[in-house]
PDB file of N, CA and C in Angstrom:
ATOM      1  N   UNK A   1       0.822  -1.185   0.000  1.00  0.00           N
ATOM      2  CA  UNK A   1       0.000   0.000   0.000  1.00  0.00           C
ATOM      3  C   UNK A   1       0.871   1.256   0.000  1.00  0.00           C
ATOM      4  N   UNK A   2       1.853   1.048   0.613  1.00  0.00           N
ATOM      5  CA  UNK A   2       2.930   2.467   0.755  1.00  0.00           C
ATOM      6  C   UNK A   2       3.706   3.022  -0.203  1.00  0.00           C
ATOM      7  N   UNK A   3       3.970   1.383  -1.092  1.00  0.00           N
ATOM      8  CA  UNK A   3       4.397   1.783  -2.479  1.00  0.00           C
ATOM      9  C   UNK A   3       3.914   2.455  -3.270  1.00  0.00           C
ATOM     10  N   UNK A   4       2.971   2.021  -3.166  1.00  0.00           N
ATOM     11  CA  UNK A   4       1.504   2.984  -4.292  1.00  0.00           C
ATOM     12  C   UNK A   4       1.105   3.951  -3.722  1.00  0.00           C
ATOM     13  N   UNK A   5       1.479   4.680  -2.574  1.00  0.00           N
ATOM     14  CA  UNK A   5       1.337   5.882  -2.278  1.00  0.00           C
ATOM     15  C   UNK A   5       2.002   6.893  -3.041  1.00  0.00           C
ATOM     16  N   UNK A   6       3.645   6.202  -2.215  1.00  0.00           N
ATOM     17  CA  UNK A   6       4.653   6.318  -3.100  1.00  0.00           C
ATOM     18  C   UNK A   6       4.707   6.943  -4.646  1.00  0.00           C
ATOM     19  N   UNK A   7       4.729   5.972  -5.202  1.00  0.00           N
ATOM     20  CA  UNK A   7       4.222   6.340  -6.962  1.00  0.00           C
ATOM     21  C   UNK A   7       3.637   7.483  -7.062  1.00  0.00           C
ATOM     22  N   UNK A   8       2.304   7.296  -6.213  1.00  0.00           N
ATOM     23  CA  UNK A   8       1.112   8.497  -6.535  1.00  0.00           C
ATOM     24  C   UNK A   8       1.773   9.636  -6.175  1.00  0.00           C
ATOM     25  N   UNK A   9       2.756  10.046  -5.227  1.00  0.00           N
ATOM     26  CA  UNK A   9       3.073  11.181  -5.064  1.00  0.00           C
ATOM     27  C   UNK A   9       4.349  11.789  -5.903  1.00  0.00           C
ATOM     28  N   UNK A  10       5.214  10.408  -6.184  1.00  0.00           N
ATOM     29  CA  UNK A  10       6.275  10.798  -7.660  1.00  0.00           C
ATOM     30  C   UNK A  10       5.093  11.780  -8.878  1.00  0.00           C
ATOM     31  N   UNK A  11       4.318  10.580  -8.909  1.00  0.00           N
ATOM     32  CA  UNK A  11       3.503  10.800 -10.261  1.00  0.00           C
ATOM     33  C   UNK A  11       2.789  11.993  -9.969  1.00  0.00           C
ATOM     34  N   UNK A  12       2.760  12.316  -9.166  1.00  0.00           N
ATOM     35  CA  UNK A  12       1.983  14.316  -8.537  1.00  0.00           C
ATOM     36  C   UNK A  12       2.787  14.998  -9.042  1.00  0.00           C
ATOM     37  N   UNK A  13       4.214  14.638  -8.723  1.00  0.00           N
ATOM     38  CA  UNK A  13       5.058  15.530  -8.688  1.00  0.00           C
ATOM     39  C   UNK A  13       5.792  15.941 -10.071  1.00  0.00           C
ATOM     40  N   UNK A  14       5.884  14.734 -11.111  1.00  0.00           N
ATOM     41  CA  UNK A  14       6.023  14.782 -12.259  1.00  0.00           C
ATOM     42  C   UNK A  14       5.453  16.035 -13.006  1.00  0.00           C
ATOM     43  N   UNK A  15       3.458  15.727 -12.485  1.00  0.00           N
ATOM     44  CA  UNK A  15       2.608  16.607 -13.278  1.00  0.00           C
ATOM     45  C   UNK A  15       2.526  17.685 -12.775  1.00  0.00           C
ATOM     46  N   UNK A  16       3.269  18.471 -11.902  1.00  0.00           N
ATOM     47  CA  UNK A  16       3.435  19.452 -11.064  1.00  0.00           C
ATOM     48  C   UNK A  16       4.315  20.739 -12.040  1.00  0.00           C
ATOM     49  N   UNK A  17       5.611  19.208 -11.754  1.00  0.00           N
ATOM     50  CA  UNK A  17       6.806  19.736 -12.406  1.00  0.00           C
ATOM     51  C   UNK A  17       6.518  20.093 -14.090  1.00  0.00           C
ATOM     52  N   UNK A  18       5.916  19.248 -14.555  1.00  0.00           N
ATOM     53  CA  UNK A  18       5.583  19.616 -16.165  1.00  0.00           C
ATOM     54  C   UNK A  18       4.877  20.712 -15.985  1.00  0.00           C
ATOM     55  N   UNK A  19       3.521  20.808 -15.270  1.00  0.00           N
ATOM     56  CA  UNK A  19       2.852  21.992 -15.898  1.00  0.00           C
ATOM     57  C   UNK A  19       3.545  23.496 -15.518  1.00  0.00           C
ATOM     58  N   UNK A  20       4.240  23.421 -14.597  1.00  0.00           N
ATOM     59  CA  UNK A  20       5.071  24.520 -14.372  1.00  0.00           C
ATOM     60  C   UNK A  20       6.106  24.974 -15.262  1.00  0.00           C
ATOM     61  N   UNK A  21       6.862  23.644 -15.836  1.00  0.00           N
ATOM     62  CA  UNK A  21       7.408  24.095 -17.163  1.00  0.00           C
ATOM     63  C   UNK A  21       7.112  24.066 -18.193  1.00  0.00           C
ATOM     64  N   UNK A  22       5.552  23.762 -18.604  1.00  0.00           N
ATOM     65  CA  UNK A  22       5.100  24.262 -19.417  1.00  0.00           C
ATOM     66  C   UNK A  22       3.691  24.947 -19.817  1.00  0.00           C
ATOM     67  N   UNK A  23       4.067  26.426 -18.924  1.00  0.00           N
ATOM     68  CA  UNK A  23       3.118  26.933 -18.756  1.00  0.00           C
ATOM     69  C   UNK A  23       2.970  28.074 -19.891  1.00  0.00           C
ATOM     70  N   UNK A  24       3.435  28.385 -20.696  1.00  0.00           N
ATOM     71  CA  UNK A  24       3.191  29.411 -21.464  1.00  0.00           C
ATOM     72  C   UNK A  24       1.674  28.696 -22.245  1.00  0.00           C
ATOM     73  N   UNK A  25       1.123  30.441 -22.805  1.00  0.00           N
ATOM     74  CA  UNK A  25       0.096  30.103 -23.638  1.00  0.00           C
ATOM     75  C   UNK A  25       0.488  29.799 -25.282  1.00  0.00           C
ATOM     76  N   UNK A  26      -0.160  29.070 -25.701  1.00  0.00           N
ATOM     77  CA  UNK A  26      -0.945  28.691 -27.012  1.00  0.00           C
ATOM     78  C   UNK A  26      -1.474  28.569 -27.602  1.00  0.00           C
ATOM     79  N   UNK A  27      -2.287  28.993 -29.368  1.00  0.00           N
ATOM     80  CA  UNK A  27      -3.454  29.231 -29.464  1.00  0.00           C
ATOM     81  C   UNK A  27      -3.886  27.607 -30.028  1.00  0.00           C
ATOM     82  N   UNK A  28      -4.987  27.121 -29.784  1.00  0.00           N
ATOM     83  CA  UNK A  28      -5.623  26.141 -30.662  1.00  0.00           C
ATOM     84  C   UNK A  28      -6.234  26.514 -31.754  1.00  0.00           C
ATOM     85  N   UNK A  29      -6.404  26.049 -32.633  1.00  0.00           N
ATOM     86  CA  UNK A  29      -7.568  26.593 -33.630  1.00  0.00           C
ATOM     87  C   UNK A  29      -7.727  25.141 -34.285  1.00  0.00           C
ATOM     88  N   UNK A  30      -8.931  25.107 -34.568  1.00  0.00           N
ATOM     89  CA  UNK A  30      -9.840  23.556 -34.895  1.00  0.00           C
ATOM     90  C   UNK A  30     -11.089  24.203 -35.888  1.00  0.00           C
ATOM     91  N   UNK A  31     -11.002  24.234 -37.245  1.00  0.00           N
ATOM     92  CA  UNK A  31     -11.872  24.629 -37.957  1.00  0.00           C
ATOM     93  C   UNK A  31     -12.245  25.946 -38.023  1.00  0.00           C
ATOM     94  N   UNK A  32     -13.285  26.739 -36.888  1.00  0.00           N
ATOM     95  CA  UNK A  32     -13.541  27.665 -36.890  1.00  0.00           C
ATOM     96  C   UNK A  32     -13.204  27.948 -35.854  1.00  0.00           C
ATOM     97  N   UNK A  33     -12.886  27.172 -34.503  1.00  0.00           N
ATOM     98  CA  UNK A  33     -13.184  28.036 -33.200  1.00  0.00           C
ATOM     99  C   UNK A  33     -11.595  28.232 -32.745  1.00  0.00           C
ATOM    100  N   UNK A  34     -11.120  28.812 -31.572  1.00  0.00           N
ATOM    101  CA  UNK A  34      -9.916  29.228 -31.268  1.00  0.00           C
ATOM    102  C   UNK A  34      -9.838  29.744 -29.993  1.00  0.00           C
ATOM    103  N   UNK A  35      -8.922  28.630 -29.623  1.00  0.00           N
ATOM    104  CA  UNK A  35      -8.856  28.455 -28.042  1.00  0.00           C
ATOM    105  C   UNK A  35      -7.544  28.404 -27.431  1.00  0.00           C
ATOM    106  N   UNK A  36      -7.068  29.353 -26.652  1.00  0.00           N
ATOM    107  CA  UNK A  36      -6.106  29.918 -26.321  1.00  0.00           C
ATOM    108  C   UNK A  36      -5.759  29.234 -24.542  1.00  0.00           C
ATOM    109  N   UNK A  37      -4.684  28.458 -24.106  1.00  0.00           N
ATOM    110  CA  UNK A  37      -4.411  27.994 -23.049  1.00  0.00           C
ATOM    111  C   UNK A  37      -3.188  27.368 -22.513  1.00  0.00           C
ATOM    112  N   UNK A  38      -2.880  27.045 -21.600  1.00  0.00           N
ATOM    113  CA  UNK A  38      -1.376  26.618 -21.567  1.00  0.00           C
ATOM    114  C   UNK A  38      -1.103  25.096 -22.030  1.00  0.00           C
ATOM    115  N   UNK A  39       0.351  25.565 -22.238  1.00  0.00           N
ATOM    116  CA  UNK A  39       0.492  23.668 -22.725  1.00  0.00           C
ATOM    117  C   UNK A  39       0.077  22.430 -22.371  1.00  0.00           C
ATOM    118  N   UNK A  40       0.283  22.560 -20.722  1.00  0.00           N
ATOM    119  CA  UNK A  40       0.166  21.345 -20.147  1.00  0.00           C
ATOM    120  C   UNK A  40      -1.542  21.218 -20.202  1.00  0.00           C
ATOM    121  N   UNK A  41      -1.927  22.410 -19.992  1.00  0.00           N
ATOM    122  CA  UNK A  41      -3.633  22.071 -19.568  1.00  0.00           C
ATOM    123  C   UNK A  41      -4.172  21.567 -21.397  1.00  0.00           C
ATOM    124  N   UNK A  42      -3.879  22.269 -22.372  1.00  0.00           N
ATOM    125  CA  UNK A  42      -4.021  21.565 -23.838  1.00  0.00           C
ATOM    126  C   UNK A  42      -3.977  19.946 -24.114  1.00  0.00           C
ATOM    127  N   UNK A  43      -3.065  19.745 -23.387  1.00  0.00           N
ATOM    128  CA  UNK A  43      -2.164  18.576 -23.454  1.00  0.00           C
ATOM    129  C   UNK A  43      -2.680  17.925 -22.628  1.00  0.00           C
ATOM    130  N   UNK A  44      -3.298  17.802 -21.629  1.00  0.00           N
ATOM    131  CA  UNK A  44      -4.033  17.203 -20.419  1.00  0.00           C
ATOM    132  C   UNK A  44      -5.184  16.866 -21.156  1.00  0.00           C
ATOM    133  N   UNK A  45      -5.924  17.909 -21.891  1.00  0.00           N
ATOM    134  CA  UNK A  45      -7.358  17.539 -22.802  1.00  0.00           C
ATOM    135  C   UNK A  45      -7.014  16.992 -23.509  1.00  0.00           C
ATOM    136  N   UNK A  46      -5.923  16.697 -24.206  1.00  0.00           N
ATOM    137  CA  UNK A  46      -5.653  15.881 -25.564  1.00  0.00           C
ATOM    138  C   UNK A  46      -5.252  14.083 -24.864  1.00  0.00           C
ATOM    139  N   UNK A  47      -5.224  14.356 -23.827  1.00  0.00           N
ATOM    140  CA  UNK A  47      -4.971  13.134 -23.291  1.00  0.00           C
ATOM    141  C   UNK A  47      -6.275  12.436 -22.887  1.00  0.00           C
ATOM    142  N   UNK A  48      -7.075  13.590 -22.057  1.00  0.00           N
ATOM    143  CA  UNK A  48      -8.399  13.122 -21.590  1.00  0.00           C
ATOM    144  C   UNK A  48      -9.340  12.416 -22.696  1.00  0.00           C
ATOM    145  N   UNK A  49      -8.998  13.168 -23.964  1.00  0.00           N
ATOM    146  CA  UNK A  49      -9.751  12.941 -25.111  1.00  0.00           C
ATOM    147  C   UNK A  49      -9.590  12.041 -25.827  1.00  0.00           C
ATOM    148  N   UNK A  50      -8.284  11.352 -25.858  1.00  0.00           N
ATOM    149  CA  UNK A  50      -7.803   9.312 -26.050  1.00  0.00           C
ATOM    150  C   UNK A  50      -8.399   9.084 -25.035  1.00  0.00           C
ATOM    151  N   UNK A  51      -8.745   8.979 -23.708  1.00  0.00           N
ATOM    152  CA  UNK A  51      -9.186   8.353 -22.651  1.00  0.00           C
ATOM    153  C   UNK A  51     -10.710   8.005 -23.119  1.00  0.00           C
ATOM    154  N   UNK A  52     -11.003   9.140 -23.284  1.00  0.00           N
ATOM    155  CA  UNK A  52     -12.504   8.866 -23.620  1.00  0.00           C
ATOM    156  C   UNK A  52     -12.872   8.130 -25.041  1.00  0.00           C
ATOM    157  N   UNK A  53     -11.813   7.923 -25.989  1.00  0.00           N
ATOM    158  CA  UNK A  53     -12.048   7.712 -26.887  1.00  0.00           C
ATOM    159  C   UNK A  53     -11.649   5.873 -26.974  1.00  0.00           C
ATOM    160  N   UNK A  54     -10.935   5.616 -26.001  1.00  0.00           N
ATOM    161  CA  UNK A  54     -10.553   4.149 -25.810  1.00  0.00           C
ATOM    162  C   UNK A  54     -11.584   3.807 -24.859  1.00  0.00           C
ATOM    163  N   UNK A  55     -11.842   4.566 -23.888  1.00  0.00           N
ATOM    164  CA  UNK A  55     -13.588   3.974 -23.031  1.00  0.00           C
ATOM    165  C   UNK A  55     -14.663   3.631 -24.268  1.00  0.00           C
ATOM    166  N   UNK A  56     -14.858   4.317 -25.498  1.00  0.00           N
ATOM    167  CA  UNK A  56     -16.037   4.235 -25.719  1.00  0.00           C
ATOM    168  C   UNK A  56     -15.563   3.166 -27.170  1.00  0.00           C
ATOM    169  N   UNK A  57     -14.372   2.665 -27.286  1.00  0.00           N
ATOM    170  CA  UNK A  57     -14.224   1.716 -27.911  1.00  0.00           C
ATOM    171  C   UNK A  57     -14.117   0.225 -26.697  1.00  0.00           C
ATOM    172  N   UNK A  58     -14.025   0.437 -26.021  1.00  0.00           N
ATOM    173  CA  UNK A  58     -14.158  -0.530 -24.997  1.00  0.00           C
ATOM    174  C   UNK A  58     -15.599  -1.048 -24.780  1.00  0.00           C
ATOM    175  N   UNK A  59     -16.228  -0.366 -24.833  1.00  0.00           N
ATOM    176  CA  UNK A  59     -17.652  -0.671 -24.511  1.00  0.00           C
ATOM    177  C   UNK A  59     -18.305  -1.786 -25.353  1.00  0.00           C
ATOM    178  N   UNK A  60     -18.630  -1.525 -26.467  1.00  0.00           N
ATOM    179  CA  UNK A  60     -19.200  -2.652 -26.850  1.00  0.00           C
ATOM    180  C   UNK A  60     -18.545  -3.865 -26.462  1.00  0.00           C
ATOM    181  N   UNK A  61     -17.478  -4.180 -26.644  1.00  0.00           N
ATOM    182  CA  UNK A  61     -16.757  -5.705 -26.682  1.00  0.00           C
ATOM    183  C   UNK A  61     -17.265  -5.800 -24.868  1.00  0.00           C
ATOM    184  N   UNK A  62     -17.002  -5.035 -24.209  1.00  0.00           N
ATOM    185  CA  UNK A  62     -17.411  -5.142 -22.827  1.00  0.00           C
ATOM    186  C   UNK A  62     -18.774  -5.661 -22.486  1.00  0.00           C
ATOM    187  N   UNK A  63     -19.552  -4.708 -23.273  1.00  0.00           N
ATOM    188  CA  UNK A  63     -21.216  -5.358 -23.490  1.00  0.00           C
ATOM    189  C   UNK A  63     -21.269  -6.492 -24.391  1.00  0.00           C
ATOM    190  N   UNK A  64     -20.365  -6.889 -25.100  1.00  0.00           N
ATOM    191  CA  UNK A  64     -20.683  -8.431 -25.702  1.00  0.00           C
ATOM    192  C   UNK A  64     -20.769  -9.043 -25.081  1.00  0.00           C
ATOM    193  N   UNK A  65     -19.682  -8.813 -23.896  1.00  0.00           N
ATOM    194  CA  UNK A  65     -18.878 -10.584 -23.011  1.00  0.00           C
ATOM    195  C   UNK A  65     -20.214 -10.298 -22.115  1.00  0.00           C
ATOM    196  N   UNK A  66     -20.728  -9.051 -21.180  1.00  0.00           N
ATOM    197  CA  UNK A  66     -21.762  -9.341 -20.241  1.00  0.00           C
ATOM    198  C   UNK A  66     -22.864 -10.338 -20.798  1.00  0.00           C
ATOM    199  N   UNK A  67     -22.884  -9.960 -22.204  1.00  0.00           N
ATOM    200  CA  UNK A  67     -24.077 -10.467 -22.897  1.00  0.00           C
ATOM    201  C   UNK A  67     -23.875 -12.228 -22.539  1.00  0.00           C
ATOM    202  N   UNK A  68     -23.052 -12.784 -22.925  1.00  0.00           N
ATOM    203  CA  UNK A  68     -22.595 -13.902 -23.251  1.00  0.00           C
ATOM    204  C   UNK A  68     -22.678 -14.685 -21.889  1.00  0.00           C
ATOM    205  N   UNK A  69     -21.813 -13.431 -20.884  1.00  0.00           N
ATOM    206  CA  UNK A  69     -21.932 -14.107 -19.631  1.00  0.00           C
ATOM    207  C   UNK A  69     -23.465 -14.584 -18.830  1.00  0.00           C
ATOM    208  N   UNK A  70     -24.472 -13.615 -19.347  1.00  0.00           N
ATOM    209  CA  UNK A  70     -25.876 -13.773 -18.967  1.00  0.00           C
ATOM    210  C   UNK A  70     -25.893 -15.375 -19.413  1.00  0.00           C
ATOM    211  N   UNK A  71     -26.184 -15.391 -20.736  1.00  0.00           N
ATOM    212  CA  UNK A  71     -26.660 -16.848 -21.462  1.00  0.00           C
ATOM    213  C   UNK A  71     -26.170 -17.752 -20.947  1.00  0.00           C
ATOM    214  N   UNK A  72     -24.482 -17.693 -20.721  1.00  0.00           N
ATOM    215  CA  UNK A  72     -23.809 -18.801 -20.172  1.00  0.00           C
ATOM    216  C   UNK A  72     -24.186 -18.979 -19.022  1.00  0.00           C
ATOM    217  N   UNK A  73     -24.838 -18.464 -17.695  1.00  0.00           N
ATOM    218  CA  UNK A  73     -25.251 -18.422 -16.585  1.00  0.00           C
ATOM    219  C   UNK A  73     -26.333 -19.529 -17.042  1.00  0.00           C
ATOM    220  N   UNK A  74     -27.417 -18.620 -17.440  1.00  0.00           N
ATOM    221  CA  UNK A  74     -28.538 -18.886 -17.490  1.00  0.00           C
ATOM    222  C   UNK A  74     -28.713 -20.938 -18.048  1.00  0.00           C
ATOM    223  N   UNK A  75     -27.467 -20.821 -18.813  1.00  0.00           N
ATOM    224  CA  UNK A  75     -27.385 -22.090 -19.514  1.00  0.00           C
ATOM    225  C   UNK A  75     -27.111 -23.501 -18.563  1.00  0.00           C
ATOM    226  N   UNK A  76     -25.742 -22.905 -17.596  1.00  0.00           N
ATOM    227  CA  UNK A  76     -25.469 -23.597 -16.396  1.00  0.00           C
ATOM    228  C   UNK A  76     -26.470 -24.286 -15.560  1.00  0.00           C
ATOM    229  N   UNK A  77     -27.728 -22.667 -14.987  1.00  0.00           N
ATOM    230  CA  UNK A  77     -28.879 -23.416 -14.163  1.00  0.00           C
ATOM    231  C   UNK A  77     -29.523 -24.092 -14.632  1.00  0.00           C
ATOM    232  N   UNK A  78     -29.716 -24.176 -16.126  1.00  0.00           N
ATOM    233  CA  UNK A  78     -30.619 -24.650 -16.554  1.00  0.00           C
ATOM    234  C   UNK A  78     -29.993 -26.525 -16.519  1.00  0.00           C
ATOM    235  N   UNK A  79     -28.921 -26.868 -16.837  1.00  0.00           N
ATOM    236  CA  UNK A  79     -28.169 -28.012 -16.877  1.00  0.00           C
ATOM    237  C   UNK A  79     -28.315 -28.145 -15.673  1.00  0.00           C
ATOM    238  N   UNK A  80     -28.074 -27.098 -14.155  1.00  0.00           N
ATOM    239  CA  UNK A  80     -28.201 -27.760 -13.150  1.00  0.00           C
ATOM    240  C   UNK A  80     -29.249 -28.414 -12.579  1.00  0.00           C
ATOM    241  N   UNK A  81     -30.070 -27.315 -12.935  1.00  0.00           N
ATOM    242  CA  UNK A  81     -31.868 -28.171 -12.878  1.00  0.00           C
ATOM    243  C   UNK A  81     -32.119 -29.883 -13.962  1.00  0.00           C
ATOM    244  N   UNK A  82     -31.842 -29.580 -14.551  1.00  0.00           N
ATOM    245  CA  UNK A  82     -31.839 -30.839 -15.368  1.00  0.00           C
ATOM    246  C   UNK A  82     -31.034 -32.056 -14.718  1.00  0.00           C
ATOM    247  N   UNK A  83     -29.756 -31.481 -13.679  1.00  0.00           N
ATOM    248  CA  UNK A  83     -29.306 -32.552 -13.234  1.00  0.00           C
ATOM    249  C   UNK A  83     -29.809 -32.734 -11.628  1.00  0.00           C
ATOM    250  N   UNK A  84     -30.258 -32.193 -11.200  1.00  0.00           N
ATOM    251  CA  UNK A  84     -30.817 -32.570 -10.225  1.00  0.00           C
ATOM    252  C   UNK A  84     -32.387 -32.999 -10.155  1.00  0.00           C
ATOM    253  N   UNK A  85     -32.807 -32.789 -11.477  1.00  0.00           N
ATOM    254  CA  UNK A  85     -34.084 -33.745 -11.686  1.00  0.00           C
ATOM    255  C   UNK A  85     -33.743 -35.310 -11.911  1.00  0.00           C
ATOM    256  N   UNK A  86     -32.308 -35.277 -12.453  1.00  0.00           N
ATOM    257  CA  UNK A  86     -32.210 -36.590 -13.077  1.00  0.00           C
ATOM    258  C   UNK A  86     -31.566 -37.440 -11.593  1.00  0.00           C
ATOM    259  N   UNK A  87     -30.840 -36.942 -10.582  1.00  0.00           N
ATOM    260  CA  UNK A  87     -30.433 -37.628  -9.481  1.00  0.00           C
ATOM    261  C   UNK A  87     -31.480 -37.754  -8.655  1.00  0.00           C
ATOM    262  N   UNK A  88     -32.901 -36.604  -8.472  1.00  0.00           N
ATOM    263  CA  UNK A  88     -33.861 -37.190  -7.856  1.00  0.00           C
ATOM    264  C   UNK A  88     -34.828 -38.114  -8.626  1.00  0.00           C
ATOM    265  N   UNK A  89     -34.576 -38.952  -9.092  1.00  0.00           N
ATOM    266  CA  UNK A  89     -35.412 -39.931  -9.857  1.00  0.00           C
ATOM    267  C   UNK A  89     -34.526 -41.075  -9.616  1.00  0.00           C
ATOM    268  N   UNK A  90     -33.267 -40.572  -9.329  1.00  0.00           N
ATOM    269  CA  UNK A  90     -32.699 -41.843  -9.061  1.00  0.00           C
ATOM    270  C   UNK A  90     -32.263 -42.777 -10.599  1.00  0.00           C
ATOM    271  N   UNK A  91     -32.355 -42.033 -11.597  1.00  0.00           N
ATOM    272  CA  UNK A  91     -31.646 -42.671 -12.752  1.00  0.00           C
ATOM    273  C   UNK A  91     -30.125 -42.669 -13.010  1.00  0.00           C
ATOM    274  N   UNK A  92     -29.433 -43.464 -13.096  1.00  0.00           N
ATOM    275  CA  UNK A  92     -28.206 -42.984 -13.584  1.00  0.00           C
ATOM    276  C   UNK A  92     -27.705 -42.726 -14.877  1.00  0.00           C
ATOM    277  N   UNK A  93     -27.069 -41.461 -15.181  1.00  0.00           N
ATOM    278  CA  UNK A  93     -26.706 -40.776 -16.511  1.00  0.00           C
ATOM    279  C   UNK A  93     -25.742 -42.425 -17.291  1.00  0.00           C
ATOM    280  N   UNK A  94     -26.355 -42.766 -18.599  1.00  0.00           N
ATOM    281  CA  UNK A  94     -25.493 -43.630 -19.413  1.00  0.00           C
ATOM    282  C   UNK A  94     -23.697 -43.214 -19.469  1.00  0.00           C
ATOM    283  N   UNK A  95     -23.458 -41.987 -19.547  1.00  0.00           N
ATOM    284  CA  UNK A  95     -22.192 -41.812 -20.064  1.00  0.00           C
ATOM    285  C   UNK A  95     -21.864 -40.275 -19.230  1.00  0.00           C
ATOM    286  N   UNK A  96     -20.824 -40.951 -18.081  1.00  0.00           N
ATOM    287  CA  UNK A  96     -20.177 -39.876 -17.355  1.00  0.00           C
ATOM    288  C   UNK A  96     -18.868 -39.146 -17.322  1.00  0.00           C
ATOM    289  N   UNK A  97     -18.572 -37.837 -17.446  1.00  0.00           N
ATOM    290  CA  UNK A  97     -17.367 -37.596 -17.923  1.00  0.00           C
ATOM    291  C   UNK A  97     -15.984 -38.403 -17.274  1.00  0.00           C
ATOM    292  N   UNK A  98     -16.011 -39.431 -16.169  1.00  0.00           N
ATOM    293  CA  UNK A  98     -15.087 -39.574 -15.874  1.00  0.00           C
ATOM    294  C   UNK A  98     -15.257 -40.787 -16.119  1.00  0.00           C
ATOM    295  N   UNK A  99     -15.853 -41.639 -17.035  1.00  0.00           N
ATOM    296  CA  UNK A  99     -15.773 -42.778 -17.852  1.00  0.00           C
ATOM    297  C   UNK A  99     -14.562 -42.505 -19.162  1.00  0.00           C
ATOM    298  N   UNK A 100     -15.055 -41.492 -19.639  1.00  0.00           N
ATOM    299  CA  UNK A 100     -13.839 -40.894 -20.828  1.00  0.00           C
ATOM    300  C   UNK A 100     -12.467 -41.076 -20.259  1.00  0.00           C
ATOM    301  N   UNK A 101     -12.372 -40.791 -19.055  1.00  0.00           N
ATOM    302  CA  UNK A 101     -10.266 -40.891 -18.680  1.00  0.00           C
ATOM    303  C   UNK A 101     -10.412 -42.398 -18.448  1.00  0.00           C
TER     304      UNK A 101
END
C-alpha cells in the first residue's frame, strides 16, 4: 500500500513539475473556433480525449462478453436443474465424464 502511495506522489510531482514548465500560452484553432491555453492544460485535454475515446471503444466488446456471460449463466442453471431432476429420480446418466479418462 505504501508503495503505491509512493508512486502516486512521484507521479503528482512529475505533473506538477511539467505543468510549471510548461506553462506558457498557445493558441488552438480547430476549424472555426480558437482556443487559447497553456500547454500542459491543452495537453491534459488531448490526453483526456484518447481516454474517452478508448472507453467508448471498450464498450461494446465489454457489453458483448456481459451479454454472453448472462446466457452462459442462465445455460449452467438450466443443466443444473436438469441434473438434479435426473439424481432425484434416481436414474443414472449412461455416459459420465469420468468414464472418458
Amino acid at each position: 500500500m505504501q508503495v503505491f502511495l509512493f508512486l502516486a506522489l512521484i507521479f503528482t510531482m512529475v505533473i506538477v513539475i511539467f505543468a510549471v514548465q510548461n506553462s506558457e500560452i498557445i493558441t488552438l484553432v480547430f476549424i472555426n473556433w480558437t482556443f487559447e491555453g497553456s500547454l500542459a492544460f491543452i495537453l491534459l485535454l488531448t490526453f483526456l480525449a484518447g481516454l474517452l475515446a478508448g472507453i467508448f471503444l471498450f464498450i461494446p466488446a465489454r457489453w458483448r462478453k456481459a451479454m454472453q456471460n448472462r446466457v452462459n449463466k442462465k445455460r449452467v442453471h438450466e443443466l443444473e436443474k436438469k441434473l438434479s431432476d435426473i439424481d432425484e429420480q434416481g436414474i443414472k446418466p449412461e455416459h459420465t465424464v469420468e468414464e472418458e479418462y
